[in-house]
C-alpha atoms as a PDB file:
ATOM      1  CA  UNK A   1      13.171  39.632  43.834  1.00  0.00           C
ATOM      2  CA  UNK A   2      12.175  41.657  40.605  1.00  0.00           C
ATOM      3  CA  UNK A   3      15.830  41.241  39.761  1.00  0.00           C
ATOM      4  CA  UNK A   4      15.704  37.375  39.712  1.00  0.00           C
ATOM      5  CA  UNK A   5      12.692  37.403  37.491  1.00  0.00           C
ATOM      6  CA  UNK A   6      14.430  39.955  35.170  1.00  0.00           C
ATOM      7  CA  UNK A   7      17.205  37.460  34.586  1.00  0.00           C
ATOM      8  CA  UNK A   8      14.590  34.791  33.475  1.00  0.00           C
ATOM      9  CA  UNK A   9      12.719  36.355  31.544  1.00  0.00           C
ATOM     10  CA  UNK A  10      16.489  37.622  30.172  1.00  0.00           C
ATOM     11  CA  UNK A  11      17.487  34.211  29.564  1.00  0.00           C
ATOM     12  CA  UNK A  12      13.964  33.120  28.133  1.00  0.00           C
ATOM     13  CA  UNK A  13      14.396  36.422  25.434  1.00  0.00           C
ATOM     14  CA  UNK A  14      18.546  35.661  24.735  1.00  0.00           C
ATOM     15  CA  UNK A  15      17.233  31.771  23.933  1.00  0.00           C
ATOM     16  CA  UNK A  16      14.089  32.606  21.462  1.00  0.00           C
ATOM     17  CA  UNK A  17      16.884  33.720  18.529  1.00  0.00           C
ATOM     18  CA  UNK A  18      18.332  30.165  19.011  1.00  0.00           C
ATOM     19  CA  UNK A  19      15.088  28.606  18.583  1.00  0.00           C
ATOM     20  CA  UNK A  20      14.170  30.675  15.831  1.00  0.00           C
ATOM     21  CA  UNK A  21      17.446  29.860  14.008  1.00  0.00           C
ATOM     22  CA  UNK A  22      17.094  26.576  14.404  1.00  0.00           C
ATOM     23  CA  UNK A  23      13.495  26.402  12.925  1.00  0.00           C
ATOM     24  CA  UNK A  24      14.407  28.210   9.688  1.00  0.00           C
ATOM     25  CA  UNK A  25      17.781  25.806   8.958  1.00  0.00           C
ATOM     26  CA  UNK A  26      15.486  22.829   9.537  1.00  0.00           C
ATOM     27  CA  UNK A  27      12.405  24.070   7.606  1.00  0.00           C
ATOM     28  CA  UNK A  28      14.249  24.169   4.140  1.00  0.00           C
ATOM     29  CA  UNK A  29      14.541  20.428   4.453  1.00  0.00           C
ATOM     30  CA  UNK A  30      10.836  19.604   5.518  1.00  0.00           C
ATOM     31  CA  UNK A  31       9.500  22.046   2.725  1.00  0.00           C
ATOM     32  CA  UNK A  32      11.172  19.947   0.097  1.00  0.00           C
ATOM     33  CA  UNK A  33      10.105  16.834   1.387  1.00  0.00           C
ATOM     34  CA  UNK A  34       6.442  18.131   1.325  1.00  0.00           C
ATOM     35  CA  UNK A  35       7.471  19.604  -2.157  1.00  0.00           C
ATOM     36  CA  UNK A  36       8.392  16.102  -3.350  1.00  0.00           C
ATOM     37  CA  UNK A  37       4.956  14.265  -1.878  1.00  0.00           C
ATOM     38  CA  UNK A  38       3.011  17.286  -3.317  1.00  0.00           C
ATOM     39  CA  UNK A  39       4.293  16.969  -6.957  1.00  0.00           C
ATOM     40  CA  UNK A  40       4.313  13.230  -6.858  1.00  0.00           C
ATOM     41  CA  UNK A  41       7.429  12.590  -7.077  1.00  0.00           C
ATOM     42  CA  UNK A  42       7.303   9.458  -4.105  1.00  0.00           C
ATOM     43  CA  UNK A  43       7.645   6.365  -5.744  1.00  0.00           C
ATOM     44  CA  UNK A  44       5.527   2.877  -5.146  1.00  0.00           C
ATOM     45  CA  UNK A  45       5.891  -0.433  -5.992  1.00  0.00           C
ATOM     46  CA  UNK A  46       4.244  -1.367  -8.535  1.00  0.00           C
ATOM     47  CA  UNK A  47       1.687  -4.410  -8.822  1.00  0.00           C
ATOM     48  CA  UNK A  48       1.390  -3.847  -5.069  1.00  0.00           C
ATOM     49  CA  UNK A  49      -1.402  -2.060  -2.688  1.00  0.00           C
ATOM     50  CA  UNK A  50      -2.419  -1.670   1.195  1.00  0.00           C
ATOM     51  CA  UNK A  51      -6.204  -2.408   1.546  1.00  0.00           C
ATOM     52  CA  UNK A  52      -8.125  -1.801   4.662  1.00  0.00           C
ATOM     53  CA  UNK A  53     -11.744  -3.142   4.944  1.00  0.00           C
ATOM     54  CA  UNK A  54     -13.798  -1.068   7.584  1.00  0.00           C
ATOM     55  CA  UNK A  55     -14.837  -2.618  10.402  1.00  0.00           C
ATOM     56  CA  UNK A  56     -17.039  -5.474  10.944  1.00  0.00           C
ATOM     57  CA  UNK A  57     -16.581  -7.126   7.399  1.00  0.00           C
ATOM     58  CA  UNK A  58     -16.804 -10.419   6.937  1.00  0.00           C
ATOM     59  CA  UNK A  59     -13.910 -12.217   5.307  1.00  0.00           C
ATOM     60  CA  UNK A  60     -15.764 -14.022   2.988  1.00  0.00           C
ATOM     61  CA  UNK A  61     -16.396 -10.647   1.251  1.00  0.00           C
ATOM     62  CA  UNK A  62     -12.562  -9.470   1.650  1.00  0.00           C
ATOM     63  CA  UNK A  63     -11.998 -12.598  -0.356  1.00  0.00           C
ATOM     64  CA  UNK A  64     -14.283 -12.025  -2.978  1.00  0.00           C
ATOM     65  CA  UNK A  65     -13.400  -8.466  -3.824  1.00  0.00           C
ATOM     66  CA  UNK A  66     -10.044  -9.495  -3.881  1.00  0.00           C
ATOM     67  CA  UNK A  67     -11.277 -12.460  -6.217  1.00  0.00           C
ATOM     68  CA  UNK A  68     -13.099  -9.957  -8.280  1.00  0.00           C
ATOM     69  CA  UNK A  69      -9.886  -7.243  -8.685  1.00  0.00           C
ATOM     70  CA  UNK A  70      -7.882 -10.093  -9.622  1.00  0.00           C
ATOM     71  CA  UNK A  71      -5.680  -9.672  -6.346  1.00  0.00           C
ATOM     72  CA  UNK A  72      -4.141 -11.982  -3.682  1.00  0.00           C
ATOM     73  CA  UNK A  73      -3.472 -11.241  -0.022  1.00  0.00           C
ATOM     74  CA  UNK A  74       1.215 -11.241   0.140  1.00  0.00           C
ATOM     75  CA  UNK A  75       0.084 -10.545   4.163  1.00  0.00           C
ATOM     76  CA  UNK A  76      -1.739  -8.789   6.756  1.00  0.00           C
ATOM     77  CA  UNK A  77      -0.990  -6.780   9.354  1.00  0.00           C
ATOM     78  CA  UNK A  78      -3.501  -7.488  11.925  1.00  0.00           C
ATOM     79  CA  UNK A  79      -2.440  -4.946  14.588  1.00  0.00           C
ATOM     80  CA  UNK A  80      -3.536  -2.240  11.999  1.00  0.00           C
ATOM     81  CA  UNK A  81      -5.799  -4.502   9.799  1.00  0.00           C
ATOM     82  CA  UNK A  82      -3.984  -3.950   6.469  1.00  0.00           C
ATOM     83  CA  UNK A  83      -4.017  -6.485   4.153  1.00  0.00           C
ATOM     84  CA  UNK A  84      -0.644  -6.068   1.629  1.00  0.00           C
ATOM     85  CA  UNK A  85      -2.167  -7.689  -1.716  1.00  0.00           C
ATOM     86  CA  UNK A  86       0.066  -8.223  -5.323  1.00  0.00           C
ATOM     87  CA  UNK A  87      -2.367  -7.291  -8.123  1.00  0.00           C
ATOM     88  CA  UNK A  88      -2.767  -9.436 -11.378  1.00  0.00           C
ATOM     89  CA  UNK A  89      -0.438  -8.992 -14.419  1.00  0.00           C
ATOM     90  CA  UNK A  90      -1.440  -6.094 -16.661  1.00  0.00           C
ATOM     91  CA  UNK A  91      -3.578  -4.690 -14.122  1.00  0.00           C
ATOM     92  CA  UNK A  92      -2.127  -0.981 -12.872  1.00  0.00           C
ATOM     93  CA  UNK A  93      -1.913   0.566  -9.724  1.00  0.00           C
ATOM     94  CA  UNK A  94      -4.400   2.970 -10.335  1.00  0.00           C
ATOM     95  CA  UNK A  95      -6.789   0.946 -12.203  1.00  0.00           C
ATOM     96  CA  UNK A  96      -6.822  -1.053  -8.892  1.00  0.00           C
ATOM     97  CA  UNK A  97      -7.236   1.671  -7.117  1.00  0.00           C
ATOM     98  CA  UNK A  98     -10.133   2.955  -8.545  1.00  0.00           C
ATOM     99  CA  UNK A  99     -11.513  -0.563  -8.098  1.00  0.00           C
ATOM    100  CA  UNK A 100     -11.303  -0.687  -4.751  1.00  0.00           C
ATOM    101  CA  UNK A 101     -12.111   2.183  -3.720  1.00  0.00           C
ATOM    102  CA  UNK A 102     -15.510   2.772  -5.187  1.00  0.00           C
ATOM    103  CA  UNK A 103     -16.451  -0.687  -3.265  1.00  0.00           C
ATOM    104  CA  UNK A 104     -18.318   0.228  -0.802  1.00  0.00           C
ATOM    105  CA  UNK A 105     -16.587  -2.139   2.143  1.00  0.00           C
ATOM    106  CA  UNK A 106     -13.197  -0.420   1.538  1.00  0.00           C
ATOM    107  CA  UNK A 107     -11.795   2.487   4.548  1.00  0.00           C
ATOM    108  CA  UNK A 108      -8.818   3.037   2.015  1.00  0.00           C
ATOM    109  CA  UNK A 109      -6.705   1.540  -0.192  1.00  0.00           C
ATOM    110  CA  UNK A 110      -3.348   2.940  -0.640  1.00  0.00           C
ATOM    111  CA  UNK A 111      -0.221   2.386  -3.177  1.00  0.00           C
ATOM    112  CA  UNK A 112       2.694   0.382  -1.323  1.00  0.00           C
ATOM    113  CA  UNK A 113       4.918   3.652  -1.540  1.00  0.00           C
ATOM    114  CA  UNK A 114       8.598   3.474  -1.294  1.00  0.00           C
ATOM    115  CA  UNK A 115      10.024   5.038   2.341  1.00  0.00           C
ATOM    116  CA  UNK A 116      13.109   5.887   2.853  1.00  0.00           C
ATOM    117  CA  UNK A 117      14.708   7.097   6.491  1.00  0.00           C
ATOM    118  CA  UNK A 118      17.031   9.769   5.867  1.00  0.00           C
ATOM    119  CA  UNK A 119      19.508  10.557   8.687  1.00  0.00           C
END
């Protein structure tokens, strides 16, 4: 019996080099997508935004802070309550950020970044 148990924990000891090996070559490739996000170098569309109200507000107000920003609703993804909104000429992405975000009905509002699937 001790010699069945010998030859799995054998097998379990010859297949942690595989998975080891396998971590490092895929690592390289993760760390330089993190390196990319973490130096900015993602890319967003510009003029554009993702806006999420929090919970429970009335859209009325959603209307009027987009009124106010000088933004209009392209759509909204209900399932996930994001509203997609085009912002008005000469008004940047991060000048609209800062607008919506110190309003106090916002959960987050996001640039529309570029995403790309690599395969």
């Amino acid at each position: 019996m001790k010699k069945n148990i010998g030859f799995v924990y054998g097998d379990c000891i010859s297949f942690f080099p595989v998975c080891i090996i396998t971590l490092l070559l895929t690592m390289p490739a993760y760390a330089l997508d993190m390196a990319q996000v973490e130096a900015g170098a993602t890319s967003y569309r510009e003029g554009e935004l993702l806006v999420k109200f929090k919970a429970g507000t009335p859209e009325e107000i959603k209307n009027k802070i987009h009124e106010m920003i000088g933004s209009e609703v392209i759509k909204e993804f209900r399932s996930i309550q994001v509203q997609h909104v085009s912002l008005k000429k000469g008004l940047s992405v991060d000048e609209a950020l800062r607008l919506y975000r110190a309003d106090p009905n916002i959960e987050y509002a996001e640039p529309d970044y570029n995403v790309k699937i690599q395969k």
